[in-house]
N, C-alpha and C. Protein backbone atom coordinates (compact mmCIF):
# COMPACT_ATOMS: atom_id res chain seq x y z
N UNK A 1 -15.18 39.07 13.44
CA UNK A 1 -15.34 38.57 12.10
C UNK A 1 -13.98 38.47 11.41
N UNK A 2 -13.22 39.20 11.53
CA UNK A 2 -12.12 39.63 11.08
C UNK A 2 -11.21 38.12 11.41
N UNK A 3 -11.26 38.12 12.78
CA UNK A 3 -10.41 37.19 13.36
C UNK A 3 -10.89 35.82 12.57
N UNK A 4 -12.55 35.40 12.87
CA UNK A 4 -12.93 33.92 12.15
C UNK A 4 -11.84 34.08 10.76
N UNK A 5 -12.13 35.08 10.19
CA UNK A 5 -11.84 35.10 8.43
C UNK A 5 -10.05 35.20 8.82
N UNK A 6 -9.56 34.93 9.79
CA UNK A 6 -7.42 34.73 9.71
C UNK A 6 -7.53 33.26 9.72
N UNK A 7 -8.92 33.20 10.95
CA UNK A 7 -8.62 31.85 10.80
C UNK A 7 -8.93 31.05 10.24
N UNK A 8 -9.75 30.73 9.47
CA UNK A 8 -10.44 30.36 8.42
C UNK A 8 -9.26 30.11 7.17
N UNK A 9 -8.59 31.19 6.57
CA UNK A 9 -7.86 31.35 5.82
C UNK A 9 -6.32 30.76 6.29
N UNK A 10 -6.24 30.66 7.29
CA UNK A 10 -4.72 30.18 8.22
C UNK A 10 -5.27 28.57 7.93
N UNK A 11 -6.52 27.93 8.28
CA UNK A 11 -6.39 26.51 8.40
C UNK A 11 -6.59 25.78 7.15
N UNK A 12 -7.34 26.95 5.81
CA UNK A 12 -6.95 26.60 4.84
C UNK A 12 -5.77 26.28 3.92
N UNK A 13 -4.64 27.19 4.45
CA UNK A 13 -3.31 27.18 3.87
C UNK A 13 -2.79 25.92 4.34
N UNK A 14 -3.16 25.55 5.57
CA UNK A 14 -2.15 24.59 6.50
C UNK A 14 -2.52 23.24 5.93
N UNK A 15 -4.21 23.31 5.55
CA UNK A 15 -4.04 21.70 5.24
C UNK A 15 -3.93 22.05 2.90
N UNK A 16 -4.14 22.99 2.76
CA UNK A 16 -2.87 23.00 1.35
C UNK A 16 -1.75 22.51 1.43
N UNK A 17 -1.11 23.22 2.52
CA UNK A 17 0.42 22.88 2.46
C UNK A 17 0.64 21.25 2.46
N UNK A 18 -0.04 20.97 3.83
CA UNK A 18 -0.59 19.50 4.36
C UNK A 18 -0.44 18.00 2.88
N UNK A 19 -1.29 18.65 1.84
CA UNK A 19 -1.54 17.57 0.78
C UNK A 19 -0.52 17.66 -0.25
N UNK A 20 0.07 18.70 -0.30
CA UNK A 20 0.96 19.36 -0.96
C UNK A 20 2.03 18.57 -0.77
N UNK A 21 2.78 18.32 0.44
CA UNK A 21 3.44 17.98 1.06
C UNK A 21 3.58 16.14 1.12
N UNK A 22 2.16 15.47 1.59
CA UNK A 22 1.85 14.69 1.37
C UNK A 22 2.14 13.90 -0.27
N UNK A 23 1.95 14.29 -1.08
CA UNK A 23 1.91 14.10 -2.57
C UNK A 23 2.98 13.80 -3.20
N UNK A 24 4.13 15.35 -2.30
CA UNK A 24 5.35 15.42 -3.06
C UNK A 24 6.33 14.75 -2.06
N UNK A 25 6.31 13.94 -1.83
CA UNK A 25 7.28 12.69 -0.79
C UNK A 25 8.30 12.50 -1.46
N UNK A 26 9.38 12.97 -1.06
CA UNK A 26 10.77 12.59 -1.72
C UNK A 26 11.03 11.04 -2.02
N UNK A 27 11.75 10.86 -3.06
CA UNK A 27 11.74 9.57 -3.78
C UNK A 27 11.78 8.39 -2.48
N UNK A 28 13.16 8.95 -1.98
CA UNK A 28 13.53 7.67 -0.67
C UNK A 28 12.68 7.83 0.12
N UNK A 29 11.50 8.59 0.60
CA UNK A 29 10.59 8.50 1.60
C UNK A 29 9.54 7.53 1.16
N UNK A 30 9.02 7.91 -0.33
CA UNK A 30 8.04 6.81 -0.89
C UNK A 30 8.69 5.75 -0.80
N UNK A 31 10.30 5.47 -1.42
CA UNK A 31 10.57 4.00 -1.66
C UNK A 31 10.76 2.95 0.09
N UNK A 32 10.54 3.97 0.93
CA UNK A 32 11.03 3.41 2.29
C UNK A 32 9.52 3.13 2.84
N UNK A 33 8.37 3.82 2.69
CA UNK A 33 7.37 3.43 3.09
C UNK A 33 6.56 2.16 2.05
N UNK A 34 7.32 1.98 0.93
CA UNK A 34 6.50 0.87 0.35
C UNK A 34 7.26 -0.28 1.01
N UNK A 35 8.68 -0.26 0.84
CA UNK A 35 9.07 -1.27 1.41
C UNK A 35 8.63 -1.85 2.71
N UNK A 36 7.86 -0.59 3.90
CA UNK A 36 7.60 -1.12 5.03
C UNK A 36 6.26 -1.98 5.13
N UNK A 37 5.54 -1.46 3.91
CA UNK A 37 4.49 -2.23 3.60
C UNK A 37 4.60 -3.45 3.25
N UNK A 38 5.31 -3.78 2.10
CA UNK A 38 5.70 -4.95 1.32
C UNK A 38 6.31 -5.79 2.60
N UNK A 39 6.90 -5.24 3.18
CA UNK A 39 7.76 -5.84 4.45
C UNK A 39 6.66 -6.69 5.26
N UNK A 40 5.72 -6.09 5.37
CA UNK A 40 4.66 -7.24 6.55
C UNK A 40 4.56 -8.52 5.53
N UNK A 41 4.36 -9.15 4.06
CA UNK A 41 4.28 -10.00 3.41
C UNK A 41 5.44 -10.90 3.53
N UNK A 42 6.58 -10.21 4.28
CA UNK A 42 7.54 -11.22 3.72
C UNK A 42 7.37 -12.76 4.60
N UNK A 43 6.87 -12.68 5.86
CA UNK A 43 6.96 -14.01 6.58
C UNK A 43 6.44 -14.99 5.62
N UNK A 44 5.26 -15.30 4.66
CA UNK A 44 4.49 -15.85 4.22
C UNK A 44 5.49 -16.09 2.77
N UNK A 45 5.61 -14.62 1.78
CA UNK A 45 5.60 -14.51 0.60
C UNK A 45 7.17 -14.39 0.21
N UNK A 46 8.09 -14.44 1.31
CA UNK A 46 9.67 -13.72 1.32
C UNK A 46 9.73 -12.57 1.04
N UNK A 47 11.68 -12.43 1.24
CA UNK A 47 11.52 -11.01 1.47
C UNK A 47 11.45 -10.68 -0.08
N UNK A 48 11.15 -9.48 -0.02
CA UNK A 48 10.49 -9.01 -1.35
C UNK A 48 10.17 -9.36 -2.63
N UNK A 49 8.70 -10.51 -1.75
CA UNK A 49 8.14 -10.85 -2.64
C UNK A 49 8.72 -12.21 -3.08
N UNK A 50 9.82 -12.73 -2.92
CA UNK A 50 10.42 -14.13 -3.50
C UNK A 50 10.50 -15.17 -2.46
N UNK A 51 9.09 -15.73 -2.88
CA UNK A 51 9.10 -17.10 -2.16
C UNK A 51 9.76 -18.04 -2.54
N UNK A 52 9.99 -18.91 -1.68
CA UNK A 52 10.99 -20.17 -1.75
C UNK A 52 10.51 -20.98 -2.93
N UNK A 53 11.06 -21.08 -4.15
CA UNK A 53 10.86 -22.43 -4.94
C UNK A 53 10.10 -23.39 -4.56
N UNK A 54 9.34 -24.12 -5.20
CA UNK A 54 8.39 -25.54 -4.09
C UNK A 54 7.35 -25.23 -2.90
N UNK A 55 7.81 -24.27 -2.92
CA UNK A 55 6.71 -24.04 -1.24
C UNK A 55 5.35 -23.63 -1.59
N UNK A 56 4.42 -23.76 -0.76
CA UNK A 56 3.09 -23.59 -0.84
C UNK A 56 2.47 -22.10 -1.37
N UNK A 57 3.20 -21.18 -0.79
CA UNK A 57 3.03 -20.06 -0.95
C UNK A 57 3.65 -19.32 -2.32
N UNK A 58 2.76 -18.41 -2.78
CA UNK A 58 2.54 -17.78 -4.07
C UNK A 58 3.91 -16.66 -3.87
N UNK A 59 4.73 -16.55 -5.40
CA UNK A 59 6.19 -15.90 -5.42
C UNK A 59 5.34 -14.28 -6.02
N UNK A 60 5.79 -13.12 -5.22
CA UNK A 60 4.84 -12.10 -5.76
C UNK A 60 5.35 -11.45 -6.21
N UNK A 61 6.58 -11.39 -6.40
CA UNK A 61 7.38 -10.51 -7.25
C UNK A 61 7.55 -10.67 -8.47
N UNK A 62 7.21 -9.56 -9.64
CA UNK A 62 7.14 -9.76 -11.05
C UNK A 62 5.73 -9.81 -11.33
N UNK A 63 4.84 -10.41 -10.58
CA UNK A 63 3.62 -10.53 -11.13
C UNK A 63 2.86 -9.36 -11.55
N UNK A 64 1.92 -9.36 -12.38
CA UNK A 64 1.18 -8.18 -12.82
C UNK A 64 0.63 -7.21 -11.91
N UNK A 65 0.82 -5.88 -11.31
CA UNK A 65 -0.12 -5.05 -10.95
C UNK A 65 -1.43 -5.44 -11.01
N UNK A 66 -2.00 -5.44 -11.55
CA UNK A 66 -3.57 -5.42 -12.03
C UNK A 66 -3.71 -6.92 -11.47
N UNK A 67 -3.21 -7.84 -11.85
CA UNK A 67 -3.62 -9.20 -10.61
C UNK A 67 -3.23 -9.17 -9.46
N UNK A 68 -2.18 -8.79 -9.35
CA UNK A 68 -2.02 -8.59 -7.57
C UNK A 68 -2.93 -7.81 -6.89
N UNK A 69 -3.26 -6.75 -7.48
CA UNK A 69 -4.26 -5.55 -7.14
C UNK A 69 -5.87 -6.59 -7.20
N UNK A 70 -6.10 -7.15 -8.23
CA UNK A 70 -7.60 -8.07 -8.57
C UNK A 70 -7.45 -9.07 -7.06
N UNK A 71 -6.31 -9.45 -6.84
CA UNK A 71 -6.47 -10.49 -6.17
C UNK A 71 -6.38 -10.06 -4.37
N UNK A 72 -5.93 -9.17 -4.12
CA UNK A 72 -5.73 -8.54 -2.59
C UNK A 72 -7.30 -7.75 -2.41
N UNK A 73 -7.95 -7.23 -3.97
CA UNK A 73 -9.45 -6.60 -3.33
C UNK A 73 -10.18 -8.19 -3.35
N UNK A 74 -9.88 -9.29 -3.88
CA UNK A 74 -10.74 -10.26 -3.72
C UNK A 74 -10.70 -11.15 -2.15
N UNK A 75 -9.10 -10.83 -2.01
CA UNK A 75 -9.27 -11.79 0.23
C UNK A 75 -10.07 -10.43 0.52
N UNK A 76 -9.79 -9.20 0.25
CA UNK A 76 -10.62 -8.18 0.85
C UNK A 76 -12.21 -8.42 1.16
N UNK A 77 -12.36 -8.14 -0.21
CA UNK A 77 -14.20 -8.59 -0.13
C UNK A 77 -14.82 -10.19 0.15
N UNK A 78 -13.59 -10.96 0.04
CA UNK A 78 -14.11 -12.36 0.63
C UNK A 78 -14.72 -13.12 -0.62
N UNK A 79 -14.57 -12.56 -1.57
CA UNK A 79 -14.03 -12.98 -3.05
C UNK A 79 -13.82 -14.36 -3.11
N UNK A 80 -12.91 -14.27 -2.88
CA UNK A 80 -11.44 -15.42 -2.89
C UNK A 80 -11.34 -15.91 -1.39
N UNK A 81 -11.21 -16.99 -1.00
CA UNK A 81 -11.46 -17.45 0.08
C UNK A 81 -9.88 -17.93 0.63
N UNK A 82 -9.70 -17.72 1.85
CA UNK A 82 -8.39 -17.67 2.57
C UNK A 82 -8.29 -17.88 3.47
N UNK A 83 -6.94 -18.50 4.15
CA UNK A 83 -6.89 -18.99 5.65
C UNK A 83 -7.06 -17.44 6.44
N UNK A 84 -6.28 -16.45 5.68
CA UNK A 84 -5.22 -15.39 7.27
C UNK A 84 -5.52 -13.85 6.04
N UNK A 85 -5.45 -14.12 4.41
CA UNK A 85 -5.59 -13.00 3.78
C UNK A 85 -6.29 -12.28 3.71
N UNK A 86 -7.25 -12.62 4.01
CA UNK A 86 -9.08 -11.51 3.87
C UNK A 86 -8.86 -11.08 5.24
N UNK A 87 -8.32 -11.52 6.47
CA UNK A 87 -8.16 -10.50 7.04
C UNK A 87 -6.82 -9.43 7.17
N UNK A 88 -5.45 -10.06 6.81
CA UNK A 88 -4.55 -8.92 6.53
C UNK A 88 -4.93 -8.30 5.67
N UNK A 89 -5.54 -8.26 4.65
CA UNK A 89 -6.31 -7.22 3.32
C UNK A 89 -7.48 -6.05 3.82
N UNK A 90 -8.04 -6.43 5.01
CA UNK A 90 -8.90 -5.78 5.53
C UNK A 90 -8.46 -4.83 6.46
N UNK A 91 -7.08 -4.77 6.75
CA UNK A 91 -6.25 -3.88 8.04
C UNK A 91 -5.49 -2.78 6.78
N UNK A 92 -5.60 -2.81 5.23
CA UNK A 92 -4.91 -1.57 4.50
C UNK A 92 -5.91 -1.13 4.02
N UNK A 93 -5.60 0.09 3.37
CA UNK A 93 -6.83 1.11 2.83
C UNK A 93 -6.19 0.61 0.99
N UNK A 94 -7.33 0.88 0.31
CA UNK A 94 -7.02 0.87 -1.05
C UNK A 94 -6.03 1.15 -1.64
N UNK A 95 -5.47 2.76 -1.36
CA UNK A 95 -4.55 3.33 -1.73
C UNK A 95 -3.08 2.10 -1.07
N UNK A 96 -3.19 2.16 -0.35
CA UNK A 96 -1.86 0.85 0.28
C UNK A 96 -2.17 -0.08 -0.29
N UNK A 97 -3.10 -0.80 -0.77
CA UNK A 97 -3.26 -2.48 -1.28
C UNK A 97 -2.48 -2.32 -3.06
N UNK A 98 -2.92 -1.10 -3.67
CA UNK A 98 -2.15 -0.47 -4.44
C UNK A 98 -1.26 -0.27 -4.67
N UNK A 99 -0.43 0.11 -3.72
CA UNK A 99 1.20 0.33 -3.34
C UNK A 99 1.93 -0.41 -3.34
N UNK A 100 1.41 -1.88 -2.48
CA UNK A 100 1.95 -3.13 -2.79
C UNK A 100 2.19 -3.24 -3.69
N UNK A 101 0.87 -3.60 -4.65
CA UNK A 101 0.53 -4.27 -5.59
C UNK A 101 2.06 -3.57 -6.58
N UNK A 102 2.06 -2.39 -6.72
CA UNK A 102 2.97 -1.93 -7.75
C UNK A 102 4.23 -2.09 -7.09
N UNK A 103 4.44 -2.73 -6.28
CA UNK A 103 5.89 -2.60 -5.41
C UNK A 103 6.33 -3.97 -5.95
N UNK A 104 5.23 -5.21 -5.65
CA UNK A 104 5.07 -6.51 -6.19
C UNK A 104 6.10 -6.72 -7.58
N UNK A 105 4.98 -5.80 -8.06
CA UNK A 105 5.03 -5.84 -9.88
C UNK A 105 5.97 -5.50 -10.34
N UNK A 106 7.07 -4.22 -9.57
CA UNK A 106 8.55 -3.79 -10.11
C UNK A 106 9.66 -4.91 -9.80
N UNK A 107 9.46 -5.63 -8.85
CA UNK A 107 10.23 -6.67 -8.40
C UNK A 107 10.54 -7.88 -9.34
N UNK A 108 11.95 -8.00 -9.02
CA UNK A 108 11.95 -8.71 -10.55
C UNK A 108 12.39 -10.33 -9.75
């Protein structure tokens, strides 16, 4: 009994530490994993976010959070209808479509 209750209490600490850890991501670790995100958009959208003048494709940098965010859950749910987006939207979790979205939005 003794032993369940070390361990019990050992795998509780570990995934504390775990989220803890998770949460508190040093600045350049967050700013390096958004960029790797933002980074899969650039073939389409440029690199960060600045599409070419004239071209077909939408410039995403500067734009609002809250529309970029409205508009990535809409290729998601099939909303908004798309050649290739409803399914790259369907390969991130919320929390990442998010991340973009505010990565988008700081971009000037």
């Amino acid at each position: 009994m003794k032993l369940l209750s070390t361990c019990v209490l050992a795998c509780s600490t570990l995934m504390a530490t775990a989220a803890v850890a998770q949460t508190a991501a040093p600045p350049q670790a967050q700013r390096l994993y958004l960029r790797s995100l933002a980074a899969t958009c650039a073939h389409c959208h440029g690199t960060e976010g600045r599409a070419v003048a004239g071209e077909a494709l939408v410039r995403l940098a500067g734009l609002p959070k809250d529309y970029l965010l409205t508009q990535l859950m809409a290729f998601r749910t099939g909303d908004r209808k798309a050649t290739i987006m409803h399914q790259i939207t369907r390969g991130y979790s919320e929390e990442q479509l998010e991340a973009v979205a505010a990565y988008f939005a700081a971009q000037q």
